[in-house]
Protein backbone atom coordinates (compact mmCIF):
# COMPACT_ATOMS: atom_id res chain seq x y z
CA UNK A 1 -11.30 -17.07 112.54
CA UNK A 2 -13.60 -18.45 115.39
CA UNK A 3 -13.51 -21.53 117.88
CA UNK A 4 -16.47 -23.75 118.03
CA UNK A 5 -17.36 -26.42 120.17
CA UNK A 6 -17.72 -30.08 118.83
CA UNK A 7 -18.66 -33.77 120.56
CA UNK A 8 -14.60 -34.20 121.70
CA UNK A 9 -13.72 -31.12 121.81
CA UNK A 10 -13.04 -27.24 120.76
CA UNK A 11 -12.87 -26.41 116.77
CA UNK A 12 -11.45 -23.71 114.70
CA UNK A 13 -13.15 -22.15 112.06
CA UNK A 14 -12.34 -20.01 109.22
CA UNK A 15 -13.97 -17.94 106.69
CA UNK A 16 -14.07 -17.54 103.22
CA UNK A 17 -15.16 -14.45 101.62
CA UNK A 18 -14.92 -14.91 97.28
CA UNK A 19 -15.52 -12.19 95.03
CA UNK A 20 -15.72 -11.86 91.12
CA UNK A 21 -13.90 -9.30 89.37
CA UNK A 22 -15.96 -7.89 85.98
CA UNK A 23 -16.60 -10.67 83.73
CA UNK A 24 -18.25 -13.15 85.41
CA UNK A 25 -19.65 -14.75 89.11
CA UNK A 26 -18.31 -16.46 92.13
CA UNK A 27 -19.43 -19.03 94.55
CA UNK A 28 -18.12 -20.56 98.12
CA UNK A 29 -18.41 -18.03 100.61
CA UNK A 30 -18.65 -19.46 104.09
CA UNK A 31 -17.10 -20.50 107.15
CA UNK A 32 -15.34 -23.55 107.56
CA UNK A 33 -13.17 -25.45 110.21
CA UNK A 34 -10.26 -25.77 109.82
CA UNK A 35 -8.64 -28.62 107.57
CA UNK A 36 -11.75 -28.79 105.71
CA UNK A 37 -11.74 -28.95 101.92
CA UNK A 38 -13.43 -25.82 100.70
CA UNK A 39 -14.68 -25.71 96.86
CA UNK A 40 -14.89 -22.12 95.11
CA UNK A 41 -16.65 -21.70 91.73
CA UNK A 42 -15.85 -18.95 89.38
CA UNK A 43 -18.19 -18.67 86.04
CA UNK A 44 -17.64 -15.86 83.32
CA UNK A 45 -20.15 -14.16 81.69
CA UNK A 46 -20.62 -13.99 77.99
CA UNK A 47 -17.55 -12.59 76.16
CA UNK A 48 -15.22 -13.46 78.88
CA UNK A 49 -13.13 -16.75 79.91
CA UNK A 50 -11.94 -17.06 83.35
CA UNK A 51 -8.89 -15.73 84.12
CA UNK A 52 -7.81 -17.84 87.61
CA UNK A 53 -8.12 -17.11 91.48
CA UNK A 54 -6.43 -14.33 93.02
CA UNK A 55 -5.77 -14.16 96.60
CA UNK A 56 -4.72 -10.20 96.49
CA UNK A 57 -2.40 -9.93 93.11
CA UNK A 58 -1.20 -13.73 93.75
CA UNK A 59 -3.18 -15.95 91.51
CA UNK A 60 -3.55 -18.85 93.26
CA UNK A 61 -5.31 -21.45 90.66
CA UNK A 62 -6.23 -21.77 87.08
CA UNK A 63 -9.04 -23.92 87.73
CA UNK A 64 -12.83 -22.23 87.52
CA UNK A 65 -13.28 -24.83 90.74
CA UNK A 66 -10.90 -24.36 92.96
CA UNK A 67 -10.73 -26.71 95.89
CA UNK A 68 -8.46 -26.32 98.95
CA UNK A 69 -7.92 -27.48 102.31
CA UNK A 70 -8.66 -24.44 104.58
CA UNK A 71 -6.08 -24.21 107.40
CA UNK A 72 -6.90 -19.98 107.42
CA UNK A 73 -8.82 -16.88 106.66
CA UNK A 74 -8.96 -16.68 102.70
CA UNK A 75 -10.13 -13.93 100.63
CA UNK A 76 -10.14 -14.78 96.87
CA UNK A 77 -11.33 -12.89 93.91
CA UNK A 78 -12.06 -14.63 90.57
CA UNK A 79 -11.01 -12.25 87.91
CA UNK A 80 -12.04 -12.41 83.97
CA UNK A 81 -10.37 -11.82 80.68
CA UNK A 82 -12.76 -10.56 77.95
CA UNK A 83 -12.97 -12.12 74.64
CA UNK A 84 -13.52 -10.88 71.24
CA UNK A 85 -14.36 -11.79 67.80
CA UNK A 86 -11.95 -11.24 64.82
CA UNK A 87 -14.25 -12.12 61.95
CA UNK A 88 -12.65 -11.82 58.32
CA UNK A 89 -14.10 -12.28 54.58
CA UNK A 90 -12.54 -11.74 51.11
CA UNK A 91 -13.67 -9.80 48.34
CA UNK A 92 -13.61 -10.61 45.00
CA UNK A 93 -9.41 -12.13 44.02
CA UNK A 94 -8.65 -14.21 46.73
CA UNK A 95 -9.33 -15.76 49.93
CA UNK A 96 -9.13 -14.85 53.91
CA UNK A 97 -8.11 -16.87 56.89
CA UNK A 98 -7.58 -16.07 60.53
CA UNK A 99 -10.71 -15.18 62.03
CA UNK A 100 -11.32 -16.17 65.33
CA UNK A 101 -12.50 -14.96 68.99
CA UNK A 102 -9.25 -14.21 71.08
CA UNK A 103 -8.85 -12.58 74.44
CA UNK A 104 -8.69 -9.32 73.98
CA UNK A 105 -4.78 -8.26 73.99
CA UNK A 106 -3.64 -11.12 72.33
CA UNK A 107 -2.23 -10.87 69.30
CA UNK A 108 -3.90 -12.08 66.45
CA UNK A 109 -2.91 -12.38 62.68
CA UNK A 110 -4.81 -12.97 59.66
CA UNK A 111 -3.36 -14.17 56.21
CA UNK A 112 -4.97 -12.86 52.68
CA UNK A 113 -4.11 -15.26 49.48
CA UNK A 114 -5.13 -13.39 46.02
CA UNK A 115 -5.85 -16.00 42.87
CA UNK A 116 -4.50 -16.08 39.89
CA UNK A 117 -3.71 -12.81 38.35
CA UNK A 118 -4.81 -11.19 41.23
CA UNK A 119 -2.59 -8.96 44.08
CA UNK A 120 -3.64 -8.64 47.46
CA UNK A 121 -5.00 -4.83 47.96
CA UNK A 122 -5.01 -4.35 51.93
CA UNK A 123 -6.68 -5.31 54.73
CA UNK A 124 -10.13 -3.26 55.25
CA UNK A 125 -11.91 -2.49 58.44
CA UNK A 126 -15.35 -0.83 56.31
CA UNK A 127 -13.19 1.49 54.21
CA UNK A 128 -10.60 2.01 55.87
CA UNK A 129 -7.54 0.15 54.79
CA UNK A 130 -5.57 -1.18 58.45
CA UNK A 131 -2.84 -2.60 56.47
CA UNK A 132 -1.10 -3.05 52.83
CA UNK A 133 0.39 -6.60 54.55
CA UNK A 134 -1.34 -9.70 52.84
CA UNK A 135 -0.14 -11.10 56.68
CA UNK A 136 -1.49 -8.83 59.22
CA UNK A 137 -1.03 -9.27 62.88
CA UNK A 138 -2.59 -7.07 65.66
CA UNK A 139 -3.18 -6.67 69.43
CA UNK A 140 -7.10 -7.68 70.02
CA UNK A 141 -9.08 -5.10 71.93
CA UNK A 142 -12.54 -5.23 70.43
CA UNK A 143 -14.70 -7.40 68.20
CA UNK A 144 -14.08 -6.71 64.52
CA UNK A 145 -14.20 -7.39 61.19
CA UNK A 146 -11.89 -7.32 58.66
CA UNK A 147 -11.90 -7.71 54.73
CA UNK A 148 -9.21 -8.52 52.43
CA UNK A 149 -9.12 -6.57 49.39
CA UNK A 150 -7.67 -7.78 45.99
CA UNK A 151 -7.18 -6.16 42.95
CA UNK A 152 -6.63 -7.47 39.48
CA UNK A 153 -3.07 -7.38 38.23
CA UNK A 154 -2.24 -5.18 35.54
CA UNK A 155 0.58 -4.44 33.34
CA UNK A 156 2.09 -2.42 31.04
CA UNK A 157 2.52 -2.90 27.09
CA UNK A 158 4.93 0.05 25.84
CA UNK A 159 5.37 0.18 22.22
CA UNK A 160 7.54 2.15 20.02
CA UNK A 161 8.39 2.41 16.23
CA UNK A 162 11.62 2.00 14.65
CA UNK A 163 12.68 3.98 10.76
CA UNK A 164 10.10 3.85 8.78
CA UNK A 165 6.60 4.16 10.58
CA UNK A 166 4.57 4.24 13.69
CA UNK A 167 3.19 2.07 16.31
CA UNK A 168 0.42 2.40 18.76
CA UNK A 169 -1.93 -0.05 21.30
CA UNK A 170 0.18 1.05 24.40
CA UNK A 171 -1.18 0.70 27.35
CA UNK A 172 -1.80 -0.78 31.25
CA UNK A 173 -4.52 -3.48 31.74
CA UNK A 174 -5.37 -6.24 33.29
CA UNK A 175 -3.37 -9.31 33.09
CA UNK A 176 -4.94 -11.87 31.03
CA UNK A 177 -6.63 -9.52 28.88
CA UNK A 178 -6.28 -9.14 25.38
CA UNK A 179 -4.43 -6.23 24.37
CA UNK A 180 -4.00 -5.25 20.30
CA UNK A 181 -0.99 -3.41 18.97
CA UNK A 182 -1.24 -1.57 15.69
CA UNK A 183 1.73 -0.51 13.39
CA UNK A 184 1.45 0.98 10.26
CA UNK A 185 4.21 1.43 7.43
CA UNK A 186 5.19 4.74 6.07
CA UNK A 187 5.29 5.47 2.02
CA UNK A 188 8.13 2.71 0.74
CA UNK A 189 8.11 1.11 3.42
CA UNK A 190 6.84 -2.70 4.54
CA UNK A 191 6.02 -4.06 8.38
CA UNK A 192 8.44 -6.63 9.04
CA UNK A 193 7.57 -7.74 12.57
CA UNK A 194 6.96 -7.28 16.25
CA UNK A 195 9.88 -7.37 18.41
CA UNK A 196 10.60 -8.09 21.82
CA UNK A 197 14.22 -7.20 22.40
CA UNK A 198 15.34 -9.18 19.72
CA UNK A 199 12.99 -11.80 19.39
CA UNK A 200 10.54 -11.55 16.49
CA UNK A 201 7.36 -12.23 18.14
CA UNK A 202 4.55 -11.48 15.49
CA UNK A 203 4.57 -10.91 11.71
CA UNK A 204 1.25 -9.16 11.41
CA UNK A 205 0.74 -5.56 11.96
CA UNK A 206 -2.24 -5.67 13.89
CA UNK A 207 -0.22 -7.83 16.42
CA UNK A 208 -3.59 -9.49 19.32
CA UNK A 209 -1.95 -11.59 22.52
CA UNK A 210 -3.13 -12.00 25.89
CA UNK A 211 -1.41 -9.89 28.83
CA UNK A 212 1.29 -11.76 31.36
CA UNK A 213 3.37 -9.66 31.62
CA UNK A 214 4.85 -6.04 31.61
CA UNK A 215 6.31 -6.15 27.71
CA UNK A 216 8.20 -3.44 25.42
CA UNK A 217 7.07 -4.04 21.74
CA UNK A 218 9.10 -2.49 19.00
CA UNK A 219 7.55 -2.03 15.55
CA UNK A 220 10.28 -2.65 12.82
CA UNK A 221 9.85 -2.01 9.15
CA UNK A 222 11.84 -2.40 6.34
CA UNK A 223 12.31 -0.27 2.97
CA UNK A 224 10.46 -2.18 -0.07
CA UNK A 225 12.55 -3.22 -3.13
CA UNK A 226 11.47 -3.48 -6.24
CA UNK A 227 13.12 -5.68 -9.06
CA UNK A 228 13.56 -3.61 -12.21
CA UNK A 229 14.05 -6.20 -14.90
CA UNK A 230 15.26 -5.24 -18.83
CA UNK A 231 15.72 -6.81 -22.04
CA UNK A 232 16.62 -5.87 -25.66
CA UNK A 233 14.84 -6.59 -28.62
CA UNK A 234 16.65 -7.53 -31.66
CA UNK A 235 19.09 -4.66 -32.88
CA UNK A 236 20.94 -3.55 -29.55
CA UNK A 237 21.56 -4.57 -25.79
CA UNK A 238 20.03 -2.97 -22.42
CA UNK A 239 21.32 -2.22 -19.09
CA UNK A 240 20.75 -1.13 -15.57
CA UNK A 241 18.19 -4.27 -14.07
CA UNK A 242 18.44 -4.20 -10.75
CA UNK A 243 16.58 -4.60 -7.19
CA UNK A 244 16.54 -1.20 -5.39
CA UNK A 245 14.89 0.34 -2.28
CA UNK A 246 11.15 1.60 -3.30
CA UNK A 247 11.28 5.58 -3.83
CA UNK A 248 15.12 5.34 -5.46
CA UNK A 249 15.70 6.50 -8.56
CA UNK A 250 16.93 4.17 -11.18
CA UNK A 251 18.54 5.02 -14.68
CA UNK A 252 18.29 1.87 -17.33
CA UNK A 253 20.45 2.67 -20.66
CA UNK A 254 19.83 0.96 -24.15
CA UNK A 255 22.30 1.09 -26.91
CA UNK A 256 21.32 0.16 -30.78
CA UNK A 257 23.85 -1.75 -32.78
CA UNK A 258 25.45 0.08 -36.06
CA UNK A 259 22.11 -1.47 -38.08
CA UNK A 260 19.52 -0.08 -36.04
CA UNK A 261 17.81 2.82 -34.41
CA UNK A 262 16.50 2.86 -30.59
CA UNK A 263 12.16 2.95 -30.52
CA UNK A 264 11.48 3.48 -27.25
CA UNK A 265 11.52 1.57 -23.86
CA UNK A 266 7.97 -0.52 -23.93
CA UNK A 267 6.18 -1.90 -20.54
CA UNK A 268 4.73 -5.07 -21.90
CA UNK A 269 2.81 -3.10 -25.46
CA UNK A 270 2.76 0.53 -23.55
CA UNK A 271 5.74 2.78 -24.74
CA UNK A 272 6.81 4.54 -21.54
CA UNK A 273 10.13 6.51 -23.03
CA UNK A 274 11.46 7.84 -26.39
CA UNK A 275 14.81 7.77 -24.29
CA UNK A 276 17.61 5.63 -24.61
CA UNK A 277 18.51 6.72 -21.30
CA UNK A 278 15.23 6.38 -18.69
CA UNK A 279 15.14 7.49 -15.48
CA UNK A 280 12.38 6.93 -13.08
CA UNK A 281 11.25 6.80 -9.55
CA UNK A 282 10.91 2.98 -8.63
CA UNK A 283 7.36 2.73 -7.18
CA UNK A 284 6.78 -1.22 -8.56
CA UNK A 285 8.24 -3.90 -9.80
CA UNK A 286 9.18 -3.12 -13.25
CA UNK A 287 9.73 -5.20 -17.08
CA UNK A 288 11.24 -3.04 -19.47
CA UNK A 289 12.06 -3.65 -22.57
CA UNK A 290 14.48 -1.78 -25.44
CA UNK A 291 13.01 -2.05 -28.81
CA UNK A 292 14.82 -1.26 -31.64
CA UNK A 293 14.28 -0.39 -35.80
CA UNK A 294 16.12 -1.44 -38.50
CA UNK A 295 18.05 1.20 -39.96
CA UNK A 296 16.31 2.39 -43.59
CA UNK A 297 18.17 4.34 -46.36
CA UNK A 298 16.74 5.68 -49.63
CA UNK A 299 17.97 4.64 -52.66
CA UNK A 300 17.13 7.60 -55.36
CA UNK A 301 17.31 6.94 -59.13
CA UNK A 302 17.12 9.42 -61.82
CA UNK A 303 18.34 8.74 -65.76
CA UNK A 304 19.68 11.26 -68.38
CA UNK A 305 18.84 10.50 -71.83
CA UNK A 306 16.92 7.39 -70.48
CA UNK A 307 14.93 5.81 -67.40
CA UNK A 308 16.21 4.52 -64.58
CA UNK A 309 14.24 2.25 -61.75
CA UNK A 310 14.51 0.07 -58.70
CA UNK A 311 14.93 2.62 -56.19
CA UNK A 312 13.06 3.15 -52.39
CA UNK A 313 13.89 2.21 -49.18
CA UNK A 314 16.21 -0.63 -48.16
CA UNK A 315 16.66 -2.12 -44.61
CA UNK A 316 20.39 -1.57 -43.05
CA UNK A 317 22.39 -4.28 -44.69
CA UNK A 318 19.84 -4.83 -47.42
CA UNK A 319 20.40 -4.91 -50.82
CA UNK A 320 18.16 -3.45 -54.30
CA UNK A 321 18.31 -4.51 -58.06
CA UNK A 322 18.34 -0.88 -60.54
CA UNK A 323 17.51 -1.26 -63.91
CA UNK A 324 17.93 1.42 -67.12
CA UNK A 325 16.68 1.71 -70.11
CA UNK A 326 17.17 4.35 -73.30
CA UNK A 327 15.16 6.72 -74.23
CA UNK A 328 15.00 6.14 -78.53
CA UNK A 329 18.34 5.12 -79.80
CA UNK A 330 20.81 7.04 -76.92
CA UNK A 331 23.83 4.90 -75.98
CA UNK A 332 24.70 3.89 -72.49
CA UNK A 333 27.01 5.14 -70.52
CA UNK A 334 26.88 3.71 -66.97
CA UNK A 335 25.81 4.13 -63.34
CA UNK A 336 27.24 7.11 -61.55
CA UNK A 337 26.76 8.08 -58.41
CA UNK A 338 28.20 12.09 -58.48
CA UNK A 339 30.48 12.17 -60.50
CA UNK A 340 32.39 8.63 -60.22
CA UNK A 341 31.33 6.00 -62.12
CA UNK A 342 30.21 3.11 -60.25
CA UNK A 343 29.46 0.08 -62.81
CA UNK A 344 28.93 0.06 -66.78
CA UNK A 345 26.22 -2.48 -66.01
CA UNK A 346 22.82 -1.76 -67.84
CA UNK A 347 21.32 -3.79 -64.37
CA UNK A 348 23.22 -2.78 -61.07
CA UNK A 349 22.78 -4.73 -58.02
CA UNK A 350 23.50 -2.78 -54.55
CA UNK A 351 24.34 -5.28 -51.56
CA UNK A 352 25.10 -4.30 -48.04
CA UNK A 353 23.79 -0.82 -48.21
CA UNK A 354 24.91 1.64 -45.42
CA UNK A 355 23.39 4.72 -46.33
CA UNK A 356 21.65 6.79 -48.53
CA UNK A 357 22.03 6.73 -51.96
CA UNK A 358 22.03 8.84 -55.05
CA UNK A 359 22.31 6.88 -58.57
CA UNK A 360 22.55 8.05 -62.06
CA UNK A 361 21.29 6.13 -65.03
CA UNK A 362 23.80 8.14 -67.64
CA UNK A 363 23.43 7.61 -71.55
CA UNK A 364 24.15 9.84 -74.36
CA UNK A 365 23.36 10.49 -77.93
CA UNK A 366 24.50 8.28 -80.08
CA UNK A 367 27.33 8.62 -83.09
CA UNK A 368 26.26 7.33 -86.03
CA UNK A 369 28.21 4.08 -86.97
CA UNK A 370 28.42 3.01 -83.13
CA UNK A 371 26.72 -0.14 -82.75
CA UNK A 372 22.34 0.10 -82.40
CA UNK A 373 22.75 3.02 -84.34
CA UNK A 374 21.10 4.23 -87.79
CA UNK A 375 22.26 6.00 -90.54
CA UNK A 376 19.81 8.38 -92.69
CA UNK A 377 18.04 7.08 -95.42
CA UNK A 378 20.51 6.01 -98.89
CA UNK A 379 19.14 5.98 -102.07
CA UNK A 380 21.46 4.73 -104.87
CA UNK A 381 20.89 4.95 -108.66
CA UNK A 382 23.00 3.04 -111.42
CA UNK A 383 22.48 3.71 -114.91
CA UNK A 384 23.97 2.68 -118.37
CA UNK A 385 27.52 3.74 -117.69
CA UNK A 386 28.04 0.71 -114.83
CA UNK A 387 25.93 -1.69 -116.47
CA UNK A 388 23.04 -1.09 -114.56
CA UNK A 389 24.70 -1.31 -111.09
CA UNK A 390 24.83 1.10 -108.11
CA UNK A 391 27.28 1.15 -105.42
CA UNK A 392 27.33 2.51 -101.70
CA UNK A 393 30.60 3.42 -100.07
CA UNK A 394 30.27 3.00 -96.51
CA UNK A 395 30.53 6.85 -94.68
CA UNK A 396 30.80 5.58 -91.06
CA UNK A 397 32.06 2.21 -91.38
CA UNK A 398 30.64 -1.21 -92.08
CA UNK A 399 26.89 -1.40 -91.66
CA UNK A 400 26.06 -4.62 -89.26
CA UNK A 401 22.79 -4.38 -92.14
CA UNK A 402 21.08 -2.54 -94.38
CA UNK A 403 17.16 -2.38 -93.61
CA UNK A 404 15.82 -2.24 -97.25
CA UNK A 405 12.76 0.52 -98.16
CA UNK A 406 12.81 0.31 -102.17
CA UNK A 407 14.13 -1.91 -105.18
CA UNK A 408 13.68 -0.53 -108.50
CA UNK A 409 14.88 -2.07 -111.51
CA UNK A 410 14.08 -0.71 -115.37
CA UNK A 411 15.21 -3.67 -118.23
CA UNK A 412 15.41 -2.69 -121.55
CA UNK A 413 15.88 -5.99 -123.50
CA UNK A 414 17.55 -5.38 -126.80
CA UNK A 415 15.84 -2.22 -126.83
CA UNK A 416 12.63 -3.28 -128.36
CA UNK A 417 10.04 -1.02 -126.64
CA UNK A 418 7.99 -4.02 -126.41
CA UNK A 419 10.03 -5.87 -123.97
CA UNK A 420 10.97 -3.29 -121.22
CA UNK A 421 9.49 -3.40 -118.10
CA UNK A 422 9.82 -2.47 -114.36
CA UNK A 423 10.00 -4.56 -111.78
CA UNK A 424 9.33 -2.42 -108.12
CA UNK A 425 9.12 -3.93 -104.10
CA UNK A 426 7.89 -1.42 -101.57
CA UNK A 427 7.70 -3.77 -98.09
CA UNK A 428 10.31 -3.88 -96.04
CA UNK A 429 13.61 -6.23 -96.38
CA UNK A 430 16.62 -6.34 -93.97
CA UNK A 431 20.07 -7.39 -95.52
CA UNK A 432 22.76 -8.37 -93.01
CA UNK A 433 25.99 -7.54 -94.44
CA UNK A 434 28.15 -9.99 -96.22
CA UNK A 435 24.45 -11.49 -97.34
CA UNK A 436 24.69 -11.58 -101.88
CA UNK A 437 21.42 -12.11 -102.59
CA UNK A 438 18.32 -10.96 -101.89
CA UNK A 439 14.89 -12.62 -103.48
CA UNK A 440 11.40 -10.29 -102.96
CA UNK A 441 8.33 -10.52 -104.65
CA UNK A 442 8.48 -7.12 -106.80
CA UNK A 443 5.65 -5.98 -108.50
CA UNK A 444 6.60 -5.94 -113.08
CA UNK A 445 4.93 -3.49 -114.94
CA UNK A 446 5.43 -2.85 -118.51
CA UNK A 447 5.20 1.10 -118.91
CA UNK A 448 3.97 1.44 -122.32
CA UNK A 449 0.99 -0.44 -120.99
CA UNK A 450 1.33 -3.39 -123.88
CA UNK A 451 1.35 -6.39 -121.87
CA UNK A 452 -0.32 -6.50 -118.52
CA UNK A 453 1.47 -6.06 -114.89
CA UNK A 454 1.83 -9.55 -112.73
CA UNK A 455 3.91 -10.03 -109.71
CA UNK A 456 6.78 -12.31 -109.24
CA UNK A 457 10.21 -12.98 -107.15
CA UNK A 458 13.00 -11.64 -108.56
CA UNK A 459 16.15 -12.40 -106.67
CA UNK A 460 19.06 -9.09 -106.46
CA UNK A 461 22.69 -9.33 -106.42
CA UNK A 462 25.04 -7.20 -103.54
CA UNK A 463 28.62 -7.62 -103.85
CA UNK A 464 30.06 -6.62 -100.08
CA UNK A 465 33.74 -5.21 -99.31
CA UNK A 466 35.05 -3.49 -96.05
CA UNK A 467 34.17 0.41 -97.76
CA UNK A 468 31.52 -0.70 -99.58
CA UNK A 469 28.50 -2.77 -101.31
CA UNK A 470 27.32 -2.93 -105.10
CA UNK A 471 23.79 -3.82 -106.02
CA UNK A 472 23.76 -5.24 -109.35
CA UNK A 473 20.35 -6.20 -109.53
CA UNK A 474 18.99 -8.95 -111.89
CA UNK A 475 20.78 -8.38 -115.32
CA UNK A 476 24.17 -7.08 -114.74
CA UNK A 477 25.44 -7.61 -118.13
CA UNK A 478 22.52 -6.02 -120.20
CA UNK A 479 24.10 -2.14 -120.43
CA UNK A 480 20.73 -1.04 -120.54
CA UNK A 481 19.50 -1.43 -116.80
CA UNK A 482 18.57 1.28 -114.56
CA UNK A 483 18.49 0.50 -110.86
CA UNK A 484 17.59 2.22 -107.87
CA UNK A 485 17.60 0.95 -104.31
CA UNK A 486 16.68 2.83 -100.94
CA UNK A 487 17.56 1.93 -97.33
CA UNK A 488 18.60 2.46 -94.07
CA UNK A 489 21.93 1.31 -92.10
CA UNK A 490 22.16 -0.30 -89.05
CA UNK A 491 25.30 -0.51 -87.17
């Protein structure tokens, strides 16, 4: 303080001494009287605001320029607060906010926002991470920089395989990247799908989608089935069709009716079994089919004393005509088949044959006198004594006729040499019995050579009873007659 001396009067004065703490400059030193209005300026350097006026540790005014009425001494100090830079920047996933200069000590947060599919990383100060907090918030004591770091998101596809193959394409990557998952089906078995829990989400074994999300895939599969499909030809029935699991072994049966034998199971033209029972390991879809023959029996013919035909083979059911025949004159005696007789038929039909068969075409020799048969050879003479006849008596019975060889006839008329002749027929002439007459064309000679020989028809006489037949010949009154006559009979 001091005491001056003004026009009216004494004055006080009093100084002021200002100071500036690091950080800046001050301004307003001086003496002044008192009641004046005194002005101090404060300015901060670069980096620092001004903090306020402090007279000792009592901070007398905010204000840069402080103005005050001086009434005593004052020492004031203007004091600083330093200021620094909190510059931030984002790398690649996102964006960065909250850089700013701050006084140092203040606290000062910065926010990191990742894009789409991204997650926020940490905060970096050059390579060293400050913070995992997409929000970070620190006390500010020197300029720096900071960098948020982002990373892509990535997740996890875990697959597995159910019965009946395998699965693989597991694996962590980056969301929204395409990811491909692989199964593959074991021997008799088909893919059936992609699950997700329970959710089918893809059909196709090589399953492609896009990655959103952590996801559990299962592969499922399912055993393949095969239809097996039969039929039967005509001549039985088949059995056993059916759709089984692929790898299973399947047994299809065919059964031939009484008229037929089994031929084989066929596949379209291609025999695949002689069995009537087929088993097999089902690998495809199968068309089977039982094909049957028609039973065949052999009919076998032989004959005794004669031929027999007609035999060979005969379809099941079938039926075959067998004829006979004699050999010469032999008699039949019927079909036999061992030794039963099975028809007296000459011709022997066979219907609804069953089996094989043995027939026997039987005849015999024949008896003389049975009908068809012959007799030997007859001649008969008559002379004088019967008037120039000749009779037969039957020796096996009635003759059904008598097939004529020779007619001979001598006539001595009156006996004059002159007149007797012969009258003779050679060619053959069949008589049935009961027939009396008989008219040829015989061949006259006169045997003492005095007329000469001609031909003409001279008709015979035959007188017919139950034992026997006469031949009187042309002149059966004239005593002198010799006849002769030559056949054979027929019965």
């Amino acid at each position: 303080m001091g005491i001056g001396f003004k026009k009216g009067g004494m004055v006080r004065y009093f100084s002021v001494s200002v100071s500036a703490a690091t950080g800046g400059t001050a301004s307003g030193n001086g003496r002044f009287a008192k009641g004046k209005n005194v002005t101090v300026v404060a300015a901060p350097s670069s980096s620092y605001v001004f903090d306020g006026w402090y007279e000792g540790n009592t901070k007398v005014s905010s204000s840069a320029s402080y103005t005050f009425t001086i009434t005593s001494n004052r020492m004031l100090q203007a004091r600083f607060i330093a200021q620094y830079t909190v510059s931030v920047n984002a790398g690649t996933g996102g964006t960065a906010s909250g850089g700013k200069t701050a006084n140092v000590g203040s606290s000062v947060t910065v926010t990191a926002s990742p894009n789409t599919y991204y997650t926020f990383d940490g905060w970096y100060e050059g390579n060293t991470k400050v913070s995992s907090s997409a929000s970070y918030t620190f006390t500010l004591t020197k300029n720096v920089t900071l960098q948020a770091r982002f990373k892509m998101i990535q997740y996890t596809v875990t697959v597995n395989a159910a019965t009946g193959g395998t699965a693989s394409g597991g694996k962590t990557a980056n969301v929204n990247s395409s990811v491909t998952v692989t199964a593959s089906p074991n021997t008799y078995y088909a893919f059936d799908g992609w699950y997700e829990g329970n959710t089918k989400v893809s059909s196709s074994a090589s399953y492609t989608f896009t990655l959103t999300k952590n996801v559990t895939l299962q592969a499922r599969f399912k055993m393949i089935q095969y239809t097996v499909t039969v039929s039967a030809a005509t001549g039985g029935t088949a059995s056993g069709g059916k759709t089984a699991n692929a790898g299973s072994s399947v047994t299809v049966t065919a059964s031939a009716s009484y008229s037929h034998n089994f031929a084989g199971w066929y596949e379209g033209d291609t025999k695949v079994s002689s069995s009537a029972s087929y088993t097999f390991t089902l690998t495809s879809n199968r068309k089977l089919q039982a094909r049957f023959t028609i039973k065949t029996y052999t009919i076998s013919t032989k004959g005794t004393l004669g031929t027999a035909s007609g035999g060979g083979t005969v379809n099941h059911g079938g039926s075959v005509t067998l004829t006979s025949a004699p050999t010469g004159s032999n008699v039949w005696v019927g079909w036999y088949e061992g030794s039963t007789l099975v028809s007296t038929n000459r011709t022997l039909t066979l219907t609804n044959i069953t089996a094989n068969r043995t027939l026997e075409a039987r005849f015999r020799e024949p008896v003389v006198g049975e009908p068809g048969t012959a007799g030997s050879a007859v001649s008969i003479v008559g002379h004088n004594e019967g008037k120039g006849s000749a009779t037969w008596n039957f020796t096996h019975g009635k003759p059904a006729y008598i097939e004529i060889t020779r007619l001979y006839q001598y006539i001595d008329e009156l006996n004059s040499s002159a007149a007797c002749y012969e009258v003779s027929a050679n060619s053959k002439a069949n008589l049935t019995y009961g027939t009396t007459k008989l008219t040829v064309n015989c061949h006259k000679r006169y045997p003492y050579g005095s007329t000469a020989s001609s031909d003409l028809n001279v008709t015979f006489n035959f007188i017919w009873s139950e034992t026997s037949v006469k031949f009187t010949g042309v002149r059966a009154s004239n005593q002198y007659d010799t006849r002769e006559l030559t056949f054979i009979p027929h019965y």
